[in-house]
N, C-alpha and C. Protein backbone atom coordinates (compact mmCIF):
# COMPACT_ATOMS: atom_id res chain seq x y z
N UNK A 1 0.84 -1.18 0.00
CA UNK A 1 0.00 0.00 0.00
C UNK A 1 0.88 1.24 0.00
N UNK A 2 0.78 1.93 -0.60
CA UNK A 2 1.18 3.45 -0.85
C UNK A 2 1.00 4.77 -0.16
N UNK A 3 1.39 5.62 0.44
CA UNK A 3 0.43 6.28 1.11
C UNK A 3 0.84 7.62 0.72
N UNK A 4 -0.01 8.92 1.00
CA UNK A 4 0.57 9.94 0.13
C UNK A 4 0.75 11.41 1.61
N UNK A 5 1.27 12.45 1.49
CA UNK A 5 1.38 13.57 2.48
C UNK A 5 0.33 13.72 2.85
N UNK A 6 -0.12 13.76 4.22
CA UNK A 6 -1.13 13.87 4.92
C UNK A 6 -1.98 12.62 6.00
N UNK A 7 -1.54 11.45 4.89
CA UNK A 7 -2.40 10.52 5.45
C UNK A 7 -1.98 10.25 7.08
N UNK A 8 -2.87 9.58 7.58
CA UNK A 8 -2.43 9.00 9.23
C UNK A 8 -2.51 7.91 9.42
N UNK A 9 -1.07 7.25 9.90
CA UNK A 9 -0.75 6.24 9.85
C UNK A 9 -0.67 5.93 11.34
N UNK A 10 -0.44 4.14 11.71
CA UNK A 10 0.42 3.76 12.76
C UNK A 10 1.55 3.23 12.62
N UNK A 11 2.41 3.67 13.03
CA UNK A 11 3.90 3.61 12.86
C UNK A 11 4.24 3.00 14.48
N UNK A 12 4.57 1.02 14.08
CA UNK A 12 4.84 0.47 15.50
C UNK A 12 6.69 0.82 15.53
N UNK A 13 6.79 0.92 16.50
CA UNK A 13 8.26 1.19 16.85
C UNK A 13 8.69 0.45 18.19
N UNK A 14 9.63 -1.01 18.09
CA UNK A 14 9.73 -1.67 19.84
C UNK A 14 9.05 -2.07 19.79
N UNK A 15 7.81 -2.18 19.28
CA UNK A 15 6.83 -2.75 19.43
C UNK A 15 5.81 -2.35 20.25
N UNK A 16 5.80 -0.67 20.55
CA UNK A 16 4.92 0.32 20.75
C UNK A 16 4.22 1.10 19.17
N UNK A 17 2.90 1.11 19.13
CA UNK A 17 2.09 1.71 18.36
C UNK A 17 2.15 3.14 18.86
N UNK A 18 2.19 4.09 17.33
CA UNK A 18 2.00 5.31 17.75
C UNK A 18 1.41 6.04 16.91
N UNK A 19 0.90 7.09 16.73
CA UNK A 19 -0.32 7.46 15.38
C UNK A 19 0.67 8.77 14.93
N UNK A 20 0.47 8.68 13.39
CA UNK A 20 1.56 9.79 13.03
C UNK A 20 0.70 10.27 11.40
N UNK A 21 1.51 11.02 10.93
CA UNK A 21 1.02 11.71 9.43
C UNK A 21 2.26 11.52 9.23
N UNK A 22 2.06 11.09 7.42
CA UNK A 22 3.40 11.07 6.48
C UNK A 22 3.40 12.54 5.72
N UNK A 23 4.69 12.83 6.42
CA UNK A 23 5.19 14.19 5.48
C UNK A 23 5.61 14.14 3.70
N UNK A 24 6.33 13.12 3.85
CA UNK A 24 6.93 12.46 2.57
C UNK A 24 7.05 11.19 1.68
N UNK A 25 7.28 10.92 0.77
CA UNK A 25 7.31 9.95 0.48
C UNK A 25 8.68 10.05 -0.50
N UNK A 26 9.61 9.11 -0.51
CA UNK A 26 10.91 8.46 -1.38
C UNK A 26 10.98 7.23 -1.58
N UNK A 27 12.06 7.11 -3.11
CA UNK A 27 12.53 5.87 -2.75
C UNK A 27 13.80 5.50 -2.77
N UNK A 28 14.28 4.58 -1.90
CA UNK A 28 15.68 4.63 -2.27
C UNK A 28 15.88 2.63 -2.32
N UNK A 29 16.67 2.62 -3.12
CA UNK A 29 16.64 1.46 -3.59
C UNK A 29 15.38 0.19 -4.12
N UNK A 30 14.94 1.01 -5.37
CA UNK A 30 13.59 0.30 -5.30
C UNK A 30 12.41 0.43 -4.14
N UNK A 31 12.73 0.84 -3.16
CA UNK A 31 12.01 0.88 -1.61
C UNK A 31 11.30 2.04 -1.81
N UNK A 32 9.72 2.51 -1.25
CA UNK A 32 9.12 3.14 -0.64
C UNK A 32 9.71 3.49 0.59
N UNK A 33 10.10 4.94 0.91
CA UNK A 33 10.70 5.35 1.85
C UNK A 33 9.47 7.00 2.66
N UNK A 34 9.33 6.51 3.83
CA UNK A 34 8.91 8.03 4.13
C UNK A 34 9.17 8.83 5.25
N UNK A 35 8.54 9.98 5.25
CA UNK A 35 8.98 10.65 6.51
C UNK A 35 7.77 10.89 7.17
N UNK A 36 8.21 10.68 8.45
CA UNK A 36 6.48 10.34 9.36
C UNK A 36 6.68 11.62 10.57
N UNK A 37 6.05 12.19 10.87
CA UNK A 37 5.72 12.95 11.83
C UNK A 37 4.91 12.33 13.04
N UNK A 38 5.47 12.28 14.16
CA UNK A 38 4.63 11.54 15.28
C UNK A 38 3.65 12.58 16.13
N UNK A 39 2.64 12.45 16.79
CA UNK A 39 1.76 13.07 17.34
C UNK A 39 2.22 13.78 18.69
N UNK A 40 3.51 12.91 19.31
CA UNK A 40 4.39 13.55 20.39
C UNK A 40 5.74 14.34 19.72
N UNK A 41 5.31 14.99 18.12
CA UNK A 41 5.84 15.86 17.55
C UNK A 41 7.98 15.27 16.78
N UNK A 42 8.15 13.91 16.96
CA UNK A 42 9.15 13.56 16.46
C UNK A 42 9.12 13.01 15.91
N UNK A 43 10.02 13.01 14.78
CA UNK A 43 9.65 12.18 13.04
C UNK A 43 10.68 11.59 13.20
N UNK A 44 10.59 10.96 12.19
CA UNK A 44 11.21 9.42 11.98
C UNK A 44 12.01 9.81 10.09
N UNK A 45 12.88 9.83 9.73
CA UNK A 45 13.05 9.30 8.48
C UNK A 45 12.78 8.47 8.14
N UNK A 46 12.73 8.07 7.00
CA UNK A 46 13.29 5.81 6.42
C UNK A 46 12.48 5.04 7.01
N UNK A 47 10.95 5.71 7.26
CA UNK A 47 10.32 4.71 7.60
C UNK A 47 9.69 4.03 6.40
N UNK A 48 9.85 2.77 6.56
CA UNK A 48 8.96 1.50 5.41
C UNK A 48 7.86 0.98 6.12
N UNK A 49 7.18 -0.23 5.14
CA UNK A 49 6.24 -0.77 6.00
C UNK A 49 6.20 -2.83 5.60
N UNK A 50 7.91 -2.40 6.17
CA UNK A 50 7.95 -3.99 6.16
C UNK A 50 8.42 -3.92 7.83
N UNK A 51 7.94 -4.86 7.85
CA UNK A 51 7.95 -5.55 9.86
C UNK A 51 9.08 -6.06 10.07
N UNK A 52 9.85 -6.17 9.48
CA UNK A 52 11.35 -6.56 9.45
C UNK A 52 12.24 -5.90 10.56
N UNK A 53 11.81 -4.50 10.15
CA UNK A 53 12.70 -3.50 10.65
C UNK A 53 12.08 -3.12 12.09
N UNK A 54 12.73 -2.81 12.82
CA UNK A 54 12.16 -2.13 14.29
C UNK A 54 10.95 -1.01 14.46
N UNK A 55 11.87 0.01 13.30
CA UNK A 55 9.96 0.38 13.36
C UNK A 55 9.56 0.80 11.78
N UNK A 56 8.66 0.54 11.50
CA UNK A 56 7.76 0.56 10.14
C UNK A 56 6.36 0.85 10.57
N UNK A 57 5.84 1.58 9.90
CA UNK A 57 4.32 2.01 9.42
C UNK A 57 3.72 0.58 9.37
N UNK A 58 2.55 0.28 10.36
CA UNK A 58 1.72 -1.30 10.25
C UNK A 58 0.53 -1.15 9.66
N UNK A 59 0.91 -1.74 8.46
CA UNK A 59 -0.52 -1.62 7.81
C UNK A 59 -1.36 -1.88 7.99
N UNK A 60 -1.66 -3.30 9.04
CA UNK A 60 -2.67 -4.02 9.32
C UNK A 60 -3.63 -2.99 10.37
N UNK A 61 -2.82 -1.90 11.38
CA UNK A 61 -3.76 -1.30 12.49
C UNK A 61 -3.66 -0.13 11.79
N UNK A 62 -3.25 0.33 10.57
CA UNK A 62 -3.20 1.58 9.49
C UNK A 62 -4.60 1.42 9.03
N UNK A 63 -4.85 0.21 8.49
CA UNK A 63 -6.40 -0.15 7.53
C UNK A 63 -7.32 -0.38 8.57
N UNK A 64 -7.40 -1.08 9.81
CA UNK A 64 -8.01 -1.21 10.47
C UNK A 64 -9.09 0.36 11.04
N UNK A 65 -7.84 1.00 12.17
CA UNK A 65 -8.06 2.15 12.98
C UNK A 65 -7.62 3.50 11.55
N UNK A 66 -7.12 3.83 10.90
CA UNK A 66 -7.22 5.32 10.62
C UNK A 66 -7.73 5.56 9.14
N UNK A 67 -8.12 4.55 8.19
CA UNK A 67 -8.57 4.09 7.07
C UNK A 67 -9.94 4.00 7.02
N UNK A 68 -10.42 3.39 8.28
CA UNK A 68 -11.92 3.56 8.40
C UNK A 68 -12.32 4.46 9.52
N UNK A 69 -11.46 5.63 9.49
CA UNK A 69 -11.66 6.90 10.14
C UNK A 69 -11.93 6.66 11.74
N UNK A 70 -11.69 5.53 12.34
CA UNK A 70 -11.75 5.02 13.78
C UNK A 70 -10.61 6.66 14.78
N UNK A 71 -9.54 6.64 14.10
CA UNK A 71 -8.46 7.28 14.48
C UNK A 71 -7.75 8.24 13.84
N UNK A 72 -7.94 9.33 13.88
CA UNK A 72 -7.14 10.76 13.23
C UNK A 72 -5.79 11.47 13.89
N UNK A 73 -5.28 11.63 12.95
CA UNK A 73 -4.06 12.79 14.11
C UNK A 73 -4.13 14.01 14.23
N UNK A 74 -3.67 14.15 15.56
CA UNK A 74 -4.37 15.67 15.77
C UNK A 74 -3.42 16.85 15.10
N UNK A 75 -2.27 16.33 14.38
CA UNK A 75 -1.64 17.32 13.92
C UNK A 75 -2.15 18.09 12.47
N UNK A 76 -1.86 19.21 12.85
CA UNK A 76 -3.03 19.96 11.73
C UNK A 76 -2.09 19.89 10.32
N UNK A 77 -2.14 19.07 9.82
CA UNK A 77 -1.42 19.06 8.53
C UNK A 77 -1.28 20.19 7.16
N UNK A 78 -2.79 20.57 7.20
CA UNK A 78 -3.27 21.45 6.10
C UNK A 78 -2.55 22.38 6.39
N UNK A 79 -2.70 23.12 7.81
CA UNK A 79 -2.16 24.37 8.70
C UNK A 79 -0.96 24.26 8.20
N UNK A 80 0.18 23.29 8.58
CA UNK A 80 1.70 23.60 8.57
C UNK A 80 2.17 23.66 7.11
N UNK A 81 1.33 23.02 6.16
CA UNK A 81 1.51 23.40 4.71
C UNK A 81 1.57 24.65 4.56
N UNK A 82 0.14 24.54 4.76
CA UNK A 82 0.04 26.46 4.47
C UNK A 82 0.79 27.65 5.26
N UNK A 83 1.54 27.38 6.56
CA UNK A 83 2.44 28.15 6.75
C UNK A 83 3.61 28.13 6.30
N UNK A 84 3.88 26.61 5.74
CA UNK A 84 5.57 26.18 5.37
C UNK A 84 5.92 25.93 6.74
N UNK A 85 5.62 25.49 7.47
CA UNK A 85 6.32 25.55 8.90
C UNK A 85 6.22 23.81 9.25
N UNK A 86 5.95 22.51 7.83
CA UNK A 86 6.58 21.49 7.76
C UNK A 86 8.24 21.28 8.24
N UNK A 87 8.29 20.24 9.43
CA UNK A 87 9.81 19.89 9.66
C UNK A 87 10.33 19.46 9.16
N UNK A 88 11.52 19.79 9.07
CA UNK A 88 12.34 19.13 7.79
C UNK A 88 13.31 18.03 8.44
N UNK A 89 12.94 16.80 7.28
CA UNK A 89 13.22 15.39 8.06
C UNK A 89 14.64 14.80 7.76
N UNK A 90 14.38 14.58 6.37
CA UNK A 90 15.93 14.24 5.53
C UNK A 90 17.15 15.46 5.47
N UNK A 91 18.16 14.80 6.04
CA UNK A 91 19.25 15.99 5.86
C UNK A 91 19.89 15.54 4.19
C-alpha cells in the first residue's frame, strides 16, 4: 500500500504503536521510503512498512483504525503546509 502527504498512519516502533502523518514519500533502492511525523511531535526518516525492521508504518492497524476513520491525528497538517512551517526530516 502506498500512502501519500497527509495521510495517518500507525507507525509500531519496539513494538509500541504510535499514530503519526506522512510528510513524505521516497525511494531509495527500489524501496518506498517516508517521513512520518509523530503526534508527540518527532519524526522518523526511512520509515517502510515492512515488519522486518524495528519500526515501520503497520498496515494491518493503518487499515483497520485510521482508514476507516476510527483514528485521526491531531496534527493539523493542512495548517503547517500552508504556513511552510513542515519539519524538515531528511538531511
Amino acid at each position: 500500500m502506498a500512502w501519500k502527504a497527509g495521510d495517518t498512519v500507525i507507525v509500531t516502533q519496539e513494538g509500541v504503536n504510535r499514530v503519526g502523518v506522512i510528510l513524505d514519500k521516497f525511494q531509495v533502492s527500489k524501496q518506498s521510503m517516508y517521513d512520518v511525523l509523530l503526534e508527540n511531535r518527532s519524526a522518523f526518516t526511512m520509515v517502510n512498512s515492512s515488519s522486518n525492521n524495528r519500526t515501520y508504518i503497520n498496515k494491518a492497524l493503518t487499515k483497520l483504525l485510521c482508514d476507516s476513520g476510527q483514528i485521526e491525528t491531531t496534527i493539523p497538517y493542512n495548517e503547517l503546509v500552508a504556513n511552510e512551517a513542515l519539519p524538515i526530516v531528511r538531511a
